[in-house]
N, C-alpha and C. Protein backbone atom coordinates (compact mmCIF):
# COMPACT_ATOMS: atom_id res chain seq x y z
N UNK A 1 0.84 -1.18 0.00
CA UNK A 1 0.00 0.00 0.00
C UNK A 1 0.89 1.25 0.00
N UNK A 2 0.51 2.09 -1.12
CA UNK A 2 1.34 2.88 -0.55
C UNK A 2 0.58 4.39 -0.18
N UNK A 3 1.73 4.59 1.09
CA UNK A 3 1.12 5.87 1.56
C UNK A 3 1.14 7.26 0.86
N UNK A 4 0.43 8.23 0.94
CA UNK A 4 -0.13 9.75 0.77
C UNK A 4 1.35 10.41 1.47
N UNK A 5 1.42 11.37 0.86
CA UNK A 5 2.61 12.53 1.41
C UNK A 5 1.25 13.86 2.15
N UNK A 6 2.02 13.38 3.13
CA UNK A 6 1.28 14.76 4.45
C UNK A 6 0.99 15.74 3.75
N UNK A 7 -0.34 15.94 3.99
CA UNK A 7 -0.61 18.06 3.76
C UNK A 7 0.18 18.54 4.25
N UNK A 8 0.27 19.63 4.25
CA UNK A 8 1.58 20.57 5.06
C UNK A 8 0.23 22.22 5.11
N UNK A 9 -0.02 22.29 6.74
CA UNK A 9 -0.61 23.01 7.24
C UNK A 9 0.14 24.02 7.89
N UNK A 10 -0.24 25.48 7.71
CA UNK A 10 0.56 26.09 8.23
C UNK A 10 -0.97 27.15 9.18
N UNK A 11 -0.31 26.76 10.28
CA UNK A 11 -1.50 27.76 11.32
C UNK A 11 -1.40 28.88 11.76
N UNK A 12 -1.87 30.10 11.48
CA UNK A 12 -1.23 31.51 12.02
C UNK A 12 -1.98 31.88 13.33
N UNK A 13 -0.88 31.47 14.21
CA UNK A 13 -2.31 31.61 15.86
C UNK A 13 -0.56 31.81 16.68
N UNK A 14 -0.69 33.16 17.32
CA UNK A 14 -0.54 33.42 18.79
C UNK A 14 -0.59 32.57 20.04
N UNK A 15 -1.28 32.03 19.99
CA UNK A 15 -1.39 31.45 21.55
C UNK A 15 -1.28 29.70 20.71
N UNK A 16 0.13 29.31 21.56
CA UNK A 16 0.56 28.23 20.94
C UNK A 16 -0.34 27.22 21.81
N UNK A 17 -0.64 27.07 22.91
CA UNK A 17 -1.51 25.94 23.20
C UNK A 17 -2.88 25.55 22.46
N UNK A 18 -3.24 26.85 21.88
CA UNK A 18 -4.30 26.29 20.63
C UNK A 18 -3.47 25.62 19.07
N UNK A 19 -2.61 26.04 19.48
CA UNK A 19 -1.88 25.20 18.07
C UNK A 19 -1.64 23.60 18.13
N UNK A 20 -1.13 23.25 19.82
CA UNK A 20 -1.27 22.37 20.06
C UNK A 20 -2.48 21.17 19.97
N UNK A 21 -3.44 22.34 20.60
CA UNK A 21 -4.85 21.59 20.76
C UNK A 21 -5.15 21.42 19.02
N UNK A 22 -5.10 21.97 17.59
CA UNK A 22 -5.23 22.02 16.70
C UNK A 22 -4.21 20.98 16.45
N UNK A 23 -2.80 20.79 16.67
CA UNK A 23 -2.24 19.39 16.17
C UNK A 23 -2.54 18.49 16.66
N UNK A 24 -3.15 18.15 18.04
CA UNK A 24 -3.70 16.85 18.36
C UNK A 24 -5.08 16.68 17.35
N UNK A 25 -6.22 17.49 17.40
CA UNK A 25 -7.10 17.15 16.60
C UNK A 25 -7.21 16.70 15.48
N UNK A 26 -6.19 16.77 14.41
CA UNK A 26 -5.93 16.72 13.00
C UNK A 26 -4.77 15.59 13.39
N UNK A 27 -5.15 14.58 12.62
CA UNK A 27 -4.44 13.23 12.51
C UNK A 27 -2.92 13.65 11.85
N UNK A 28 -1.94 13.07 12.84
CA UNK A 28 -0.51 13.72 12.38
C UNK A 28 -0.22 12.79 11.67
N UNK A 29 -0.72 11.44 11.27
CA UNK A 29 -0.52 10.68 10.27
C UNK A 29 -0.42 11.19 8.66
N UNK A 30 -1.42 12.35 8.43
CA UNK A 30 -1.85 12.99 7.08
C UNK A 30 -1.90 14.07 7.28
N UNK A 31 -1.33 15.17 8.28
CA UNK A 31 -0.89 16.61 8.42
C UNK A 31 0.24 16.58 8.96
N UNK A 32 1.18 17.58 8.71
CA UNK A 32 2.03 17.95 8.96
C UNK A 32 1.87 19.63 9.26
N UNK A 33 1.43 20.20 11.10
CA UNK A 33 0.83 21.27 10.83
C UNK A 33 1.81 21.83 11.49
N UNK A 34 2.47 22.83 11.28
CA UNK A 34 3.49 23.96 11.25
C UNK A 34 2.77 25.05 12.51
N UNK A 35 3.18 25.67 13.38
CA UNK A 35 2.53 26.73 14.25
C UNK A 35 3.27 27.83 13.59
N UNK A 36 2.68 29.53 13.61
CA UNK A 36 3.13 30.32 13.27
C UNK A 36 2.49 31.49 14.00
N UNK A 37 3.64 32.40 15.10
CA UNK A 37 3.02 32.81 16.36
C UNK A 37 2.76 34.51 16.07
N UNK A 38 2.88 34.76 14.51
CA UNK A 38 2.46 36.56 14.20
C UNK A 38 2.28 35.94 12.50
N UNK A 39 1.31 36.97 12.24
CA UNK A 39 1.25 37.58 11.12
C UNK A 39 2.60 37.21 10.35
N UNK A 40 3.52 38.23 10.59
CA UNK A 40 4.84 38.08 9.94
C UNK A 40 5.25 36.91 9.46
N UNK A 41 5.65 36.04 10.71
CA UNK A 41 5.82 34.65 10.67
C UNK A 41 5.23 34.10 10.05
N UNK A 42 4.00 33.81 9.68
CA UNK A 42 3.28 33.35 8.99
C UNK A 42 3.72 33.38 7.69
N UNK A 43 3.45 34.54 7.16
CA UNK A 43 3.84 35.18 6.02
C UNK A 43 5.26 34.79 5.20
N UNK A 44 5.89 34.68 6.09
CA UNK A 44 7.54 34.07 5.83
C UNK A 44 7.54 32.52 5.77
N UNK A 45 6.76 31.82 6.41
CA UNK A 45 6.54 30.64 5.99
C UNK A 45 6.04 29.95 5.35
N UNK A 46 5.03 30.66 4.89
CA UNK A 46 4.19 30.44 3.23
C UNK A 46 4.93 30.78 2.24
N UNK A 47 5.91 31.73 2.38
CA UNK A 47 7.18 31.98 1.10
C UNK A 47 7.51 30.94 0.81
N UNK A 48 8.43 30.73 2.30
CA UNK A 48 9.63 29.81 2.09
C UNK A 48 8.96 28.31 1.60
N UNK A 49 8.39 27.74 2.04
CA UNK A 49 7.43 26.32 1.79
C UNK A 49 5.96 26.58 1.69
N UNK A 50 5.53 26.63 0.55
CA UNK A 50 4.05 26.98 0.43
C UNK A 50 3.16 26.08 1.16
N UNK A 51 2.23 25.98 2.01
CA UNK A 51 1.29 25.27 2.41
C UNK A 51 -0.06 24.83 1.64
N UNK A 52 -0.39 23.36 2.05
CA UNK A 52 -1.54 22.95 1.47
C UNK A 52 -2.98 23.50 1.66
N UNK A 53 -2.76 24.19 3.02
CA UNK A 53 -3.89 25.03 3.65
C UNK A 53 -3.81 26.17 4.75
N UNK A 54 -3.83 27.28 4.57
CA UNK A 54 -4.03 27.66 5.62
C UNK A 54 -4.76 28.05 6.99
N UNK A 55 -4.69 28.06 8.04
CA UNK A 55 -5.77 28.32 9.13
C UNK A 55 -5.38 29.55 10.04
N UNK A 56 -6.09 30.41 10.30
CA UNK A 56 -5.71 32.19 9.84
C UNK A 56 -6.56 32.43 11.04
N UNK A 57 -5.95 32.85 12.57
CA UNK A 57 -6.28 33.87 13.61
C UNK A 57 -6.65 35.19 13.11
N UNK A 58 -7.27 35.85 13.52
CA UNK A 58 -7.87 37.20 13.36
C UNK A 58 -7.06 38.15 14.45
N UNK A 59 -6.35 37.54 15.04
CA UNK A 59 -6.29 39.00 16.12
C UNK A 59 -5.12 38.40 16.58
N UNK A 60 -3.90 38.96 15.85
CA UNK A 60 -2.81 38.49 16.12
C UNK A 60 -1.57 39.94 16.59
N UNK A 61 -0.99 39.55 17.02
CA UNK A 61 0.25 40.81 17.91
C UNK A 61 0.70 41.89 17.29
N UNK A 62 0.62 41.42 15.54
CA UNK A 62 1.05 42.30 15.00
C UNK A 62 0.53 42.62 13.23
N UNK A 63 0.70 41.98 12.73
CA UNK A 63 -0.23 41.91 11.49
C UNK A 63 -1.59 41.23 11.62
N UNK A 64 -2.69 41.83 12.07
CA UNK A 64 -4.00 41.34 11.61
C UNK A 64 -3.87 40.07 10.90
N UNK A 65 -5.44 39.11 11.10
CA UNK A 65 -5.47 38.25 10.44
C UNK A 65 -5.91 38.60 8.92
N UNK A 66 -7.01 39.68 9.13
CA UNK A 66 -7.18 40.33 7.52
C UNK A 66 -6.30 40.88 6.74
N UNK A 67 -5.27 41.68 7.35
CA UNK A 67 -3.93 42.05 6.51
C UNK A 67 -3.55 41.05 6.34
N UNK A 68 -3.30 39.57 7.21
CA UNK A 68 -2.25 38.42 5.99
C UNK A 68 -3.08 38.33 4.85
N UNK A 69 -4.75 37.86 5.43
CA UNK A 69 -5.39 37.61 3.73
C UNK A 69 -5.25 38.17 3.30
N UNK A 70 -5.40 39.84 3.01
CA UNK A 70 -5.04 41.09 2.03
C UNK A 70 -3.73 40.15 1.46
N UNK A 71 -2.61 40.07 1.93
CA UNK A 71 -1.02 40.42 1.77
C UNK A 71 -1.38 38.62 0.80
N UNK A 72 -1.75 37.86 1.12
CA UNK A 72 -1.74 36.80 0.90
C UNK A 72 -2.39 37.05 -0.80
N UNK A 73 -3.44 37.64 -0.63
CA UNK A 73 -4.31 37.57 -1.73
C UNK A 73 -3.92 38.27 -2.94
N UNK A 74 -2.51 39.49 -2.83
CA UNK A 74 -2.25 40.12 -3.47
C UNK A 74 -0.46 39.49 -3.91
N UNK A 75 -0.81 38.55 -3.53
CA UNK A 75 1.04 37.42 -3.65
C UNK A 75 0.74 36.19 -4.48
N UNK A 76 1.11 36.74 -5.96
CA UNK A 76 0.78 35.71 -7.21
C UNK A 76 1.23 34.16 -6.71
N UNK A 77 2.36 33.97 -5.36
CA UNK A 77 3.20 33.11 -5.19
C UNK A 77 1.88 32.35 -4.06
N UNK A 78 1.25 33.02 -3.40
CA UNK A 78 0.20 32.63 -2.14
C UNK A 78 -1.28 32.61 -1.81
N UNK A 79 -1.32 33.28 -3.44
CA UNK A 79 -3.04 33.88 -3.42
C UNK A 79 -3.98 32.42 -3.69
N UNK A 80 -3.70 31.00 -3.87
CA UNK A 80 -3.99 29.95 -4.86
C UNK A 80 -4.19 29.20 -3.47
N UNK A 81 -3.75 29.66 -1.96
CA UNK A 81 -3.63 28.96 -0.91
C UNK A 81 -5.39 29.09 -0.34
N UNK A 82 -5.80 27.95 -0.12
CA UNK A 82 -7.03 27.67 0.72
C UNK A 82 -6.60 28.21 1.94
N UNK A 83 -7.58 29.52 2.65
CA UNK A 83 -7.53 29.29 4.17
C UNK A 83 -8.99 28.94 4.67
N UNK A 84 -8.77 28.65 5.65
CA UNK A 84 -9.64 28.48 6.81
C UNK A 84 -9.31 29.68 7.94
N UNK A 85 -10.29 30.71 8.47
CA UNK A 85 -10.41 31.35 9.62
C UNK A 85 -11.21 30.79 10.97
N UNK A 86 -10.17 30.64 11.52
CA UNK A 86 -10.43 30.29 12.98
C UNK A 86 -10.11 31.36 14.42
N UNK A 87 -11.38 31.83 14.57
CA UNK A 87 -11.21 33.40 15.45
C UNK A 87 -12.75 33.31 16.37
N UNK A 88 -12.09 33.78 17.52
CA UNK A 88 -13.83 34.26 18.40
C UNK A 88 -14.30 35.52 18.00
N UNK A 89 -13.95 35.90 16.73
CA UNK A 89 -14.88 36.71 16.10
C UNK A 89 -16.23 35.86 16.16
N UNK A 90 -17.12 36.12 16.21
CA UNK A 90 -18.53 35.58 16.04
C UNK A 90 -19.41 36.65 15.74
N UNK A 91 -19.68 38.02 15.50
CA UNK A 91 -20.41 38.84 15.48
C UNK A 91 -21.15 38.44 13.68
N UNK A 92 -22.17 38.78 13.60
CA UNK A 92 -22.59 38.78 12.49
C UNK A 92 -21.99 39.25 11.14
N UNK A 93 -21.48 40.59 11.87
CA UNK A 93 -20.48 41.98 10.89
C UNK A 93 -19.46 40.73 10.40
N UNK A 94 -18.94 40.18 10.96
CA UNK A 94 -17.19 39.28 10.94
C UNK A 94 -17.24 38.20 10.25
N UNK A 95 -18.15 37.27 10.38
CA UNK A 95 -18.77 36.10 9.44
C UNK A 95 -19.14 36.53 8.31
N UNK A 96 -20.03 37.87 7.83
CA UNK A 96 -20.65 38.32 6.89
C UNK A 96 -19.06 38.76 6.30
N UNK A 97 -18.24 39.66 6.40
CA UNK A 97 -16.96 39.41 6.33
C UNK A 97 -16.09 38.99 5.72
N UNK A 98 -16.05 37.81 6.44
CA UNK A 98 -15.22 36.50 6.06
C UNK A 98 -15.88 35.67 5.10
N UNK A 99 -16.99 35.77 5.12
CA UNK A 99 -17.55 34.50 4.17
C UNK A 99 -17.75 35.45 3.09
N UNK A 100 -18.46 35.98 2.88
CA UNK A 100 -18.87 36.83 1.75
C UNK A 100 -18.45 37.80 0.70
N UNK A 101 -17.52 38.60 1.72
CA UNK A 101 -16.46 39.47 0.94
C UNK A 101 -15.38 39.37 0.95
N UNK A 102 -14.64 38.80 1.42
CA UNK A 102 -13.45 38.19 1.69
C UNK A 102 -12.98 36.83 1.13
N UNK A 103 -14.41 36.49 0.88
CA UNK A 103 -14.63 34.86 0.86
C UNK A 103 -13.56 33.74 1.07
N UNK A 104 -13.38 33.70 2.22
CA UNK A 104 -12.58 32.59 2.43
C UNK A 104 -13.34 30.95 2.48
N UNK A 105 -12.63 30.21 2.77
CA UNK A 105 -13.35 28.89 2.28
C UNK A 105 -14.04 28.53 3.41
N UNK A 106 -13.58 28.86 4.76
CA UNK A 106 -14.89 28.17 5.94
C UNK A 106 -13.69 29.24 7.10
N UNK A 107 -15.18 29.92 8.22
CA UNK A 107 -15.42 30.62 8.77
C UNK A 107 -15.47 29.91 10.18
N UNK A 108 -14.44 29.29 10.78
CA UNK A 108 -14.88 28.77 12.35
C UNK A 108 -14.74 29.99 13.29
N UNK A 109 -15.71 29.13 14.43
CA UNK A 109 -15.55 30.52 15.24
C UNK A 109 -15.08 29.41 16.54
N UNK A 110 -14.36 29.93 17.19
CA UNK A 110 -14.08 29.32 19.35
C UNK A 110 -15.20 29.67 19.79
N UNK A 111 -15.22 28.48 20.49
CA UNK A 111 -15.12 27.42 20.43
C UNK A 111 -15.91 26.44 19.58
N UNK A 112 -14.96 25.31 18.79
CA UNK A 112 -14.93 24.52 18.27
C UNK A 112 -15.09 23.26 18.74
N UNK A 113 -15.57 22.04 17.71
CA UNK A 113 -15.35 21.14 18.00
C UNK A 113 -14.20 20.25 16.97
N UNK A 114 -13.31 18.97 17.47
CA UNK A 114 -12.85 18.11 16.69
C UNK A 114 -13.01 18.07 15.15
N UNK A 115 -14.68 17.62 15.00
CA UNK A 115 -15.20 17.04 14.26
C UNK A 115 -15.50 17.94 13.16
N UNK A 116 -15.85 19.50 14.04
CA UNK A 116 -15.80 20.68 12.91
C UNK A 116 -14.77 21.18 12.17
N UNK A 117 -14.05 21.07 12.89
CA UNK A 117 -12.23 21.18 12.25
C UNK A 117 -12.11 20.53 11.33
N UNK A 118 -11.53 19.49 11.81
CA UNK A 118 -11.50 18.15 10.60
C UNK A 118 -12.07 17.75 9.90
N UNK A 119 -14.24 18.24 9.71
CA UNK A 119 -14.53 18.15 8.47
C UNK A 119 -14.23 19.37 7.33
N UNK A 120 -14.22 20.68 8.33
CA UNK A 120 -13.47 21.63 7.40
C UNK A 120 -12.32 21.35 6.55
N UNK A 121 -11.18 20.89 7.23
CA UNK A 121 -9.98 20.81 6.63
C UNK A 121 -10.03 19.57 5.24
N UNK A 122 -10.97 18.90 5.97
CA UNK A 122 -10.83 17.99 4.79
C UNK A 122 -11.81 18.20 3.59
N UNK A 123 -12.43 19.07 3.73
CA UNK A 123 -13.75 19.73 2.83
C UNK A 123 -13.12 20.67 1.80
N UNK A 124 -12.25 21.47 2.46
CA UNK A 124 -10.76 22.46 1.68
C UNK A 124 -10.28 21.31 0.90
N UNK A 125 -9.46 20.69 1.82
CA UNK A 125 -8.65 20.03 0.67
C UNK A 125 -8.72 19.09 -0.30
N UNK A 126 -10.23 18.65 -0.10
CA UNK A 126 -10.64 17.79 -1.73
C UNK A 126 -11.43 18.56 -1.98
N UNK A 127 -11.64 19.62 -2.44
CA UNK A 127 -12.50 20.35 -3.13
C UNK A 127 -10.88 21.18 -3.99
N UNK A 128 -9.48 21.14 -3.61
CA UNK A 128 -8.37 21.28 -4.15
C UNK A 128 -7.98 20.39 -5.04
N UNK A 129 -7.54 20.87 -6.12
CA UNK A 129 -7.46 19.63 -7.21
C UNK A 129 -6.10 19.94 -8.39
């Protein structure tokens, strides 16, 4: 049998114990998920090794989560990248937002479950082709 080569996830989140809690949830058998603790960082690591998906904090130390999508969306090299937003944004304004004008591919809000994660991620990435 042979095996699949890992997605390669790159997560832009501040508070690394949710990164953690995000690599236990997602089977490390078929992700390979990268933490990335600013904006910046982020940004520099989608250069250097492009990711299969990204998953994009809103309220990060220093570059906004909407400035990476801006910065992302306007980078012929990064704009082709699926994200996922994962933020306790929840207000109506922020979803309407994210989904609609921004349109990113799926809109989680904290708290989450397992099962919502991981059907997201995997909903992104075969709908990638």
């Amino acid at each position: 049998m042979v095996r699949a080569e890992k997605r390669r996830i790159i997560y832009v989140e501040d508070d690394a114990d949710m990164v953690d809690l995000v690599r236990i949830m997602l089977d490390p058998t078929r992700f390979d998920l990268i933490g990335a603790g600013d904006g910046r960082a982020g940004l520099s690591q989608m250069r250097a090794t492009p990711p299969d998906l990204v998953l994009l904090d809103l309220m990060l130390p220093d570059l906004g989560g909407w400035a990476v999508y801006q910065v992302m969306k306007e980078d012929a090299d990064l704009c082709n990248i699926p994200v996922i937003v994962i933020t306790a944004q929840n207000t109506p304004i922020d979803r309407v937002l994210g989904e609609h004008i921004a349109k990113v591919q799926v809109y989680i809000t904290k708290p989450f479950t397992p099962n919502e994660l991981r059907t997201a991620v995997n909903t992104v990435l075969s709908s990638q082709v």
